[in-house]
PDB file of N, CA and C in Angstrom:
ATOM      1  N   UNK A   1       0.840  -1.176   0.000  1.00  0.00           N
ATOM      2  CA  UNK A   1       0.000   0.000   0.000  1.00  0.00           C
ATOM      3  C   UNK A   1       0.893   1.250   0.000  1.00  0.00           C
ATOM      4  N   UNK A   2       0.865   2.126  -1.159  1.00  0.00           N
ATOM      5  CA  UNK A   2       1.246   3.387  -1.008  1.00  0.00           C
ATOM      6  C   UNK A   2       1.107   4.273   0.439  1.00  0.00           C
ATOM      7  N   UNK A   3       2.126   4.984   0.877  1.00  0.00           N
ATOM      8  CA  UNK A   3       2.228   6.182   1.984  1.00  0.00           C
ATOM      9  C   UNK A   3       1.252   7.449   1.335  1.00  0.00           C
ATOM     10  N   UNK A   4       0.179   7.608   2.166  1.00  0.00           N
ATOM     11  CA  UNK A   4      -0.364   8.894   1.722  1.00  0.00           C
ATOM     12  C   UNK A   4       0.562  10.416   1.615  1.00  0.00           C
ATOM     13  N   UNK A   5       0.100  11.003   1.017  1.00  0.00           N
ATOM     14  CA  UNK A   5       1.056  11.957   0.461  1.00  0.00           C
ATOM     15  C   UNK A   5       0.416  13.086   1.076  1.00  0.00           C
ATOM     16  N   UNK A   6       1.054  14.006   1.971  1.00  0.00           N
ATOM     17  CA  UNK A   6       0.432  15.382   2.559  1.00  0.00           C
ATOM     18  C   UNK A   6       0.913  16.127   2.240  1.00  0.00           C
ATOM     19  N   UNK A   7       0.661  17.407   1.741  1.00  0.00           N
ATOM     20  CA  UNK A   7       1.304  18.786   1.471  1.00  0.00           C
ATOM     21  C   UNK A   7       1.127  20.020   2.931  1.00  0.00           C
ATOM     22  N   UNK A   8       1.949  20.282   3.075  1.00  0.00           N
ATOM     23  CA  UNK A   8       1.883  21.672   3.753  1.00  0.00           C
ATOM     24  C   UNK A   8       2.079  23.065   3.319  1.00  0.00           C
ATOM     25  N   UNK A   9       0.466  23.445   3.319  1.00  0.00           N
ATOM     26  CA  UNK A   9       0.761  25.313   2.927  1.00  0.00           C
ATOM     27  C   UNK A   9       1.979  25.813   2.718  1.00  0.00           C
ATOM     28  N   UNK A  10       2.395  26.668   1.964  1.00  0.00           N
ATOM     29  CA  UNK A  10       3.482  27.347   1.929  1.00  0.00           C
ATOM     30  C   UNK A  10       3.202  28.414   2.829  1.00  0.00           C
ATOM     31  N   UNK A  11       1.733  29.593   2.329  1.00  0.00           N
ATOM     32  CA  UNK A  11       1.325  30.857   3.521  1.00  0.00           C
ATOM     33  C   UNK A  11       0.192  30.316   4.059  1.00  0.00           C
ATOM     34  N   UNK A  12      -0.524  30.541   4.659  1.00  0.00           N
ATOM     35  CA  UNK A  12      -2.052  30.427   5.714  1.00  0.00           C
ATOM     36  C   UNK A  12      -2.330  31.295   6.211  1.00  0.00           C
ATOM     37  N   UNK A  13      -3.417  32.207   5.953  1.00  0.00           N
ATOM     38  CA  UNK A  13      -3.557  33.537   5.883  1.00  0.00           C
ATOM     39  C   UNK A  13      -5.393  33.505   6.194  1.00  0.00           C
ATOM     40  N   UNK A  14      -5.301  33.609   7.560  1.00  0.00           N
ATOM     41  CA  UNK A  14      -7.236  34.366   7.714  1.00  0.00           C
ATOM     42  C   UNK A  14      -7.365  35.351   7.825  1.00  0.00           C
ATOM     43  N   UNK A  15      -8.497  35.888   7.397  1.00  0.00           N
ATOM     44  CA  UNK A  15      -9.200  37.115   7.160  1.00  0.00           C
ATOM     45  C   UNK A  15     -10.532  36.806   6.796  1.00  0.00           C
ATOM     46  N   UNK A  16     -10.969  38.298   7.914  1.00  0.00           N
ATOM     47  CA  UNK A  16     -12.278  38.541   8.098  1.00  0.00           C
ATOM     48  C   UNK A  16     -13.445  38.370   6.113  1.00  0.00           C
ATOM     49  N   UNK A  17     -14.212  37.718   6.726  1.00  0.00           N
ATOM     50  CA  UNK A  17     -15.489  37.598   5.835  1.00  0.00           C
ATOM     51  C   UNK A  17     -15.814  38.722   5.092  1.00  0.00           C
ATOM     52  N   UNK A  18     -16.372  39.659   5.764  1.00  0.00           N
ATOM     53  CA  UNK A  18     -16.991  40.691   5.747  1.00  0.00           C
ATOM     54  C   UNK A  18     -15.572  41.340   4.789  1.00  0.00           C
ATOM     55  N   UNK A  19     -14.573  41.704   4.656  1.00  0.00           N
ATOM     56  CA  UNK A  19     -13.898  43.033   4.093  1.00  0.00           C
ATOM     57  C   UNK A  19     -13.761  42.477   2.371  1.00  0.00           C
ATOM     58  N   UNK A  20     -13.251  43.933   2.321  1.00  0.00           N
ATOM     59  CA  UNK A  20     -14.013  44.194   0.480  1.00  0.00           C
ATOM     60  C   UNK A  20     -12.843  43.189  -0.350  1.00  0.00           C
ATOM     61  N   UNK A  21     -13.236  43.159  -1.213  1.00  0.00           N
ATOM     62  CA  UNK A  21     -12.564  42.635  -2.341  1.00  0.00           C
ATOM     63  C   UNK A  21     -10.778  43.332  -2.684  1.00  0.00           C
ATOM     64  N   UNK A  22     -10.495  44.165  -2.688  1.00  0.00           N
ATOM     65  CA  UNK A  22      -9.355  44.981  -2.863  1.00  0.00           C
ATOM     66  C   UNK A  22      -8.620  44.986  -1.625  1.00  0.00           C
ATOM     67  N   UNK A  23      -9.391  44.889  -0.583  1.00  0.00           N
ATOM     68  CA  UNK A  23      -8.946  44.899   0.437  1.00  0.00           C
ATOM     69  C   UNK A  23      -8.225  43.457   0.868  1.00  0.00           C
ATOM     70  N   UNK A  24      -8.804  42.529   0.473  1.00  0.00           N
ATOM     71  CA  UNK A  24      -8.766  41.014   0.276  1.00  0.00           C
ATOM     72  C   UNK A  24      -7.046  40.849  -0.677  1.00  0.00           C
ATOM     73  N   UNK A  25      -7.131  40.913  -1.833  1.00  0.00           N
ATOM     74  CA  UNK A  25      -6.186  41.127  -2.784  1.00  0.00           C
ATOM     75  C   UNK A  25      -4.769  41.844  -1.679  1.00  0.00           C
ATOM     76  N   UNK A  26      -5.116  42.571  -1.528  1.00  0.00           N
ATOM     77  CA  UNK A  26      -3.791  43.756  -0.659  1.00  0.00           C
ATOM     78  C   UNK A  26      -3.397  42.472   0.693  1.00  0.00           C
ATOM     79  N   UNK A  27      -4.370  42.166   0.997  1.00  0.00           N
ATOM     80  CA  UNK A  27      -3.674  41.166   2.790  1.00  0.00           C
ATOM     81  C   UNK A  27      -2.840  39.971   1.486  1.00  0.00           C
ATOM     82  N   UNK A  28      -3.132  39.272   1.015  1.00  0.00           N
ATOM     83  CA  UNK A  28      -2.754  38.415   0.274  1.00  0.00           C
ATOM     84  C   UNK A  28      -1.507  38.638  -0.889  1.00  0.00           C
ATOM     85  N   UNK A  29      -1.115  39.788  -0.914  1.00  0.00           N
ATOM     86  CA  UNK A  29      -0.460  39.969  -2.011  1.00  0.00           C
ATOM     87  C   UNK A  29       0.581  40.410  -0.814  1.00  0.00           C
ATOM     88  N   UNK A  30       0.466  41.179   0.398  1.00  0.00           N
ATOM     89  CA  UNK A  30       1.227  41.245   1.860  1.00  0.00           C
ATOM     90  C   UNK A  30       1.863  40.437   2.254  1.00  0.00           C
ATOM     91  N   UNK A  31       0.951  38.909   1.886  1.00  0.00           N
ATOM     92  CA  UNK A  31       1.197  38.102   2.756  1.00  0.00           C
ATOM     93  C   UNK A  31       2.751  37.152   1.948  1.00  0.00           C
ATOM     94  N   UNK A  32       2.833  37.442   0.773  1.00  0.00           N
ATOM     95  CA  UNK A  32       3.250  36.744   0.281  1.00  0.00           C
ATOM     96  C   UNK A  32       2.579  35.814  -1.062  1.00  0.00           C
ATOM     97  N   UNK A  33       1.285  35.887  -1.583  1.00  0.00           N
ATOM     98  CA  UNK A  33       0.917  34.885  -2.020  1.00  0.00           C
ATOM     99  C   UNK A  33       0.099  35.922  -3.546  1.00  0.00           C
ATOM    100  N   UNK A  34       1.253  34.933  -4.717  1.00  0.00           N
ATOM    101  CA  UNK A  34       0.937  35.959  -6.184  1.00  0.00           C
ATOM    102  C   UNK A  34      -0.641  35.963  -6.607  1.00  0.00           C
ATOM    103  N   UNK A  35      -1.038  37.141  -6.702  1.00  0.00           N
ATOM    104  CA  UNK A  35      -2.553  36.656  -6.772  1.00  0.00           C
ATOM    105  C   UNK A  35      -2.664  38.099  -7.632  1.00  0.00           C
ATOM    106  N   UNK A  36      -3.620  37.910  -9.029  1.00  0.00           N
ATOM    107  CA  UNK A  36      -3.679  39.479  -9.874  1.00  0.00           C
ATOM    108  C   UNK A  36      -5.005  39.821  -9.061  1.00  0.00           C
ATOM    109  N   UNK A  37      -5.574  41.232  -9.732  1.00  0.00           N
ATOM    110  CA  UNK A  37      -6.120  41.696  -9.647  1.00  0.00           C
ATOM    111  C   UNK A  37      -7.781  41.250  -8.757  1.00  0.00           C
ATOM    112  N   UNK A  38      -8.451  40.012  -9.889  1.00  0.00           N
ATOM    113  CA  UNK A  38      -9.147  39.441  -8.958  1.00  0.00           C
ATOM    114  C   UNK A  38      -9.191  38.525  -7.860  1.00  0.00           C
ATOM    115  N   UNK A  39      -8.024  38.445  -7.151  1.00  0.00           N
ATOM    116  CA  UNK A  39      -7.465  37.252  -6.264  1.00  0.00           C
ATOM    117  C   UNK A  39      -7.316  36.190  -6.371  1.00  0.00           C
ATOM    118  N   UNK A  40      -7.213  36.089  -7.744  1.00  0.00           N
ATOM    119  CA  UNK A  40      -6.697  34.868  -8.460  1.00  0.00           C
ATOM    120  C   UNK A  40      -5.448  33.946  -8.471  1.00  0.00           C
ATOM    121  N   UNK A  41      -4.686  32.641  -7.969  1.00  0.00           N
ATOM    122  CA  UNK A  41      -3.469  32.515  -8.070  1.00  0.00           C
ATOM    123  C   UNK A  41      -2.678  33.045  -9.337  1.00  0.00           C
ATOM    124  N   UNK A  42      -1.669  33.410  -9.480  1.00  0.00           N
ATOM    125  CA  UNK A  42      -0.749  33.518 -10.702  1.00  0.00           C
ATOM    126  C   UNK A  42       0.286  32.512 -10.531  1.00  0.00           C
ATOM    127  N   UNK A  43       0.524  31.814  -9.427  1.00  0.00           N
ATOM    128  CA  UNK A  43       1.491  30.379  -9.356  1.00  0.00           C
ATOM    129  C   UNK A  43       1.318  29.484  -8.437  1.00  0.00           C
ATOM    130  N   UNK A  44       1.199  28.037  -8.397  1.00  0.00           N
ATOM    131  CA  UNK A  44       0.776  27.334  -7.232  1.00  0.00           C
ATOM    132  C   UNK A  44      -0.639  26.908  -7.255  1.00  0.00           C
ATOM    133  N   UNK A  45      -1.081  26.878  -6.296  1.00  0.00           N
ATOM    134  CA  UNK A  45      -2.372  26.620  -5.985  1.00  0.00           C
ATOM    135  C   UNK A  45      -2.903  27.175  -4.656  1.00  0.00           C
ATOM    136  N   UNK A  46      -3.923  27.659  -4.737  1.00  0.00           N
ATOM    137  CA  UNK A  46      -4.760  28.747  -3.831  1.00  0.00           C
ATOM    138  C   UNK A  46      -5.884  27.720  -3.167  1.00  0.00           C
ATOM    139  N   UNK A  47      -6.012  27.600  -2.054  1.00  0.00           N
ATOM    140  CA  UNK A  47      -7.155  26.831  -1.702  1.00  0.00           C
ATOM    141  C   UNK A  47      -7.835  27.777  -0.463  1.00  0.00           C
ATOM    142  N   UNK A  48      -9.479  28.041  -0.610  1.00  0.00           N
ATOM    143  CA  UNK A  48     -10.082  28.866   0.025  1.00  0.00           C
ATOM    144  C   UNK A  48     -10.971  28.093   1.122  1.00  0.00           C
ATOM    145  N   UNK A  49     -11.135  28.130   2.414  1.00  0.00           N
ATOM    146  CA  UNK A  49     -12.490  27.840   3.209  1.00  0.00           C
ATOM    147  C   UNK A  49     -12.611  28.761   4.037  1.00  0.00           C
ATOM    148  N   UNK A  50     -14.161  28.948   4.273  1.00  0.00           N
ATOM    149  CA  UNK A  50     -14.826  29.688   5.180  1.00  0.00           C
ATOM    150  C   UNK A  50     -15.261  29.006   6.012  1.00  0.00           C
ATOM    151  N   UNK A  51     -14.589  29.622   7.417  1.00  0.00           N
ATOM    152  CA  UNK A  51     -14.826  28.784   8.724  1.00  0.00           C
ATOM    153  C   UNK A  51     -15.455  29.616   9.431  1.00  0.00           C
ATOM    154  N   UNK A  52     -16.212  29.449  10.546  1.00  0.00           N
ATOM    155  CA  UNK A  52     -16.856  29.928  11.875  1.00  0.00           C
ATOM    156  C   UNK A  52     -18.218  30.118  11.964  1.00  0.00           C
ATOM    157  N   UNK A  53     -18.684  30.522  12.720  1.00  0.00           N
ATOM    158  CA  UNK A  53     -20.287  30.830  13.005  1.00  0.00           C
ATOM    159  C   UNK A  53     -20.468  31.385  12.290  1.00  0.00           C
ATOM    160  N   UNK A  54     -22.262  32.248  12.263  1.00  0.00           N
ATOM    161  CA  UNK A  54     -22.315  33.242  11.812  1.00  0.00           C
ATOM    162  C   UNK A  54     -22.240  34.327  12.182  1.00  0.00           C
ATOM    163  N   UNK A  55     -22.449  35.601  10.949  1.00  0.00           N
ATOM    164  CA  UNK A  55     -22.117  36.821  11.813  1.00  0.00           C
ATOM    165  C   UNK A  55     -20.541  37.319  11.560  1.00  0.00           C
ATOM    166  N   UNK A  56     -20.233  38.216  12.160  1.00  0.00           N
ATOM    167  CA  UNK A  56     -18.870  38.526  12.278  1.00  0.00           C
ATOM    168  C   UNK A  56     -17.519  37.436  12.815  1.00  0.00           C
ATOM    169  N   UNK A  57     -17.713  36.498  13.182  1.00  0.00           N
ATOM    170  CA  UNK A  57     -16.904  36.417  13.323  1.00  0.00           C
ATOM    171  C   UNK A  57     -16.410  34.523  12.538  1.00  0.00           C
ATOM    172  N   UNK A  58     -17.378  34.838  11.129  1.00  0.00           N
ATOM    173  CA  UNK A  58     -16.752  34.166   9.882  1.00  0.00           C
ATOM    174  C   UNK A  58     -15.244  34.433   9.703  1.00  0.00           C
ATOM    175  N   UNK A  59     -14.643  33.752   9.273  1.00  0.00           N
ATOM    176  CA  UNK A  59     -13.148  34.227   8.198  1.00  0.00           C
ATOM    177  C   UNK A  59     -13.168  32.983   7.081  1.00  0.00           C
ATOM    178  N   UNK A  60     -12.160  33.615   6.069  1.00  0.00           N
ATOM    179  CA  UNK A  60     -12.045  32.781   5.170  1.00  0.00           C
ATOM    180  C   UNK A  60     -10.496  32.373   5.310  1.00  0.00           C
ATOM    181  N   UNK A  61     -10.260  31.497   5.195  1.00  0.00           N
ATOM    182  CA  UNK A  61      -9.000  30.470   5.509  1.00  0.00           C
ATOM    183  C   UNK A  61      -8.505  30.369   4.369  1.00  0.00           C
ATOM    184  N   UNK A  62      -7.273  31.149   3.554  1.00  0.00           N
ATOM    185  CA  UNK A  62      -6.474  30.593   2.419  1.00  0.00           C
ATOM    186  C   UNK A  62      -5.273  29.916   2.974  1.00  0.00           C
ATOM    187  N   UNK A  63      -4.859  28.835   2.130  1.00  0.00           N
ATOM    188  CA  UNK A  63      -3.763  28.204   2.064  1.00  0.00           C
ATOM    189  C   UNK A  63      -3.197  28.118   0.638  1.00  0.00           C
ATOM    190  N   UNK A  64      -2.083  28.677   0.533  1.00  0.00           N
ATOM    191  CA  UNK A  64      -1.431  28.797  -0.458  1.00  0.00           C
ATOM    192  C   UNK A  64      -0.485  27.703  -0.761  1.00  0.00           C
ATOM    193  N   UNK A  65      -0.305  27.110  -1.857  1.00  0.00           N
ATOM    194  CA  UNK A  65       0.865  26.279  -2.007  1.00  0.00           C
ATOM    195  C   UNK A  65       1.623  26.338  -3.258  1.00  0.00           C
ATOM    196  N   UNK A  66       2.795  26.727  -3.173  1.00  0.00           N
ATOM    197  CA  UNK A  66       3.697  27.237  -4.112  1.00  0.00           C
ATOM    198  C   UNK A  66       3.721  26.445  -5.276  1.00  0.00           C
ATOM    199  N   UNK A  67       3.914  25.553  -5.248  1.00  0.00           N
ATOM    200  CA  UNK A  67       3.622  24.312  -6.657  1.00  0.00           C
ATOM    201  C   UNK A  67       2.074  23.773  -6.355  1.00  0.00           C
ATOM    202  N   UNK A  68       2.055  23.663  -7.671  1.00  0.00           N
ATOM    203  CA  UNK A  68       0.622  22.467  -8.291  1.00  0.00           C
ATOM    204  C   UNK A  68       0.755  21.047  -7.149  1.00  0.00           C
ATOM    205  N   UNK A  69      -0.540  21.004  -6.756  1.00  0.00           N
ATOM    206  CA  UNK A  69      -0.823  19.493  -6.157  1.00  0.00           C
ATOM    207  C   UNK A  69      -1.419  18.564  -7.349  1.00  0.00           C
ATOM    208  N   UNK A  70      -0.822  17.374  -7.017  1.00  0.00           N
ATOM    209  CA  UNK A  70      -0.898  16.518  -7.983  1.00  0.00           C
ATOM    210  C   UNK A  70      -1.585  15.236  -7.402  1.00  0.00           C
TER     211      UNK A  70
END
């Protein structure tokens, strides 16, 4: 039987639900992680979840990973 294969994020970056789009782009492009205009990856792979209750104190959970998962 094959060893399962795990990757670890390169960045991991939460942020609030609620803030704007541009605003979104700017923490992420801060953080380290190439992303154009619409917060799109430009290298790697971008993986998004939204965790928490409702209300304020949602965030959305990116994990960035510098190369393609395969």
């Amino acid at each position: 039987m094959k060893k399962p294969i795990f990757h670890r994020a390169t960045i991991t970056l939460k942020l609030p639900l609620d803030i704007s789009a541009r605003e979104e782009v700017e923490a992420l492009r801060a953080a380290g992680i190439p992303v154009d205009a619409l917060g799109h990856e430009r290298s790697g792979f971008l993986f998004v979840r939204t965790v928490g209750g409702g209300g304020q104190s949602q965030q959305n959970i990116f994990r960035w990973f510098a190369s393609q998962i395969r």
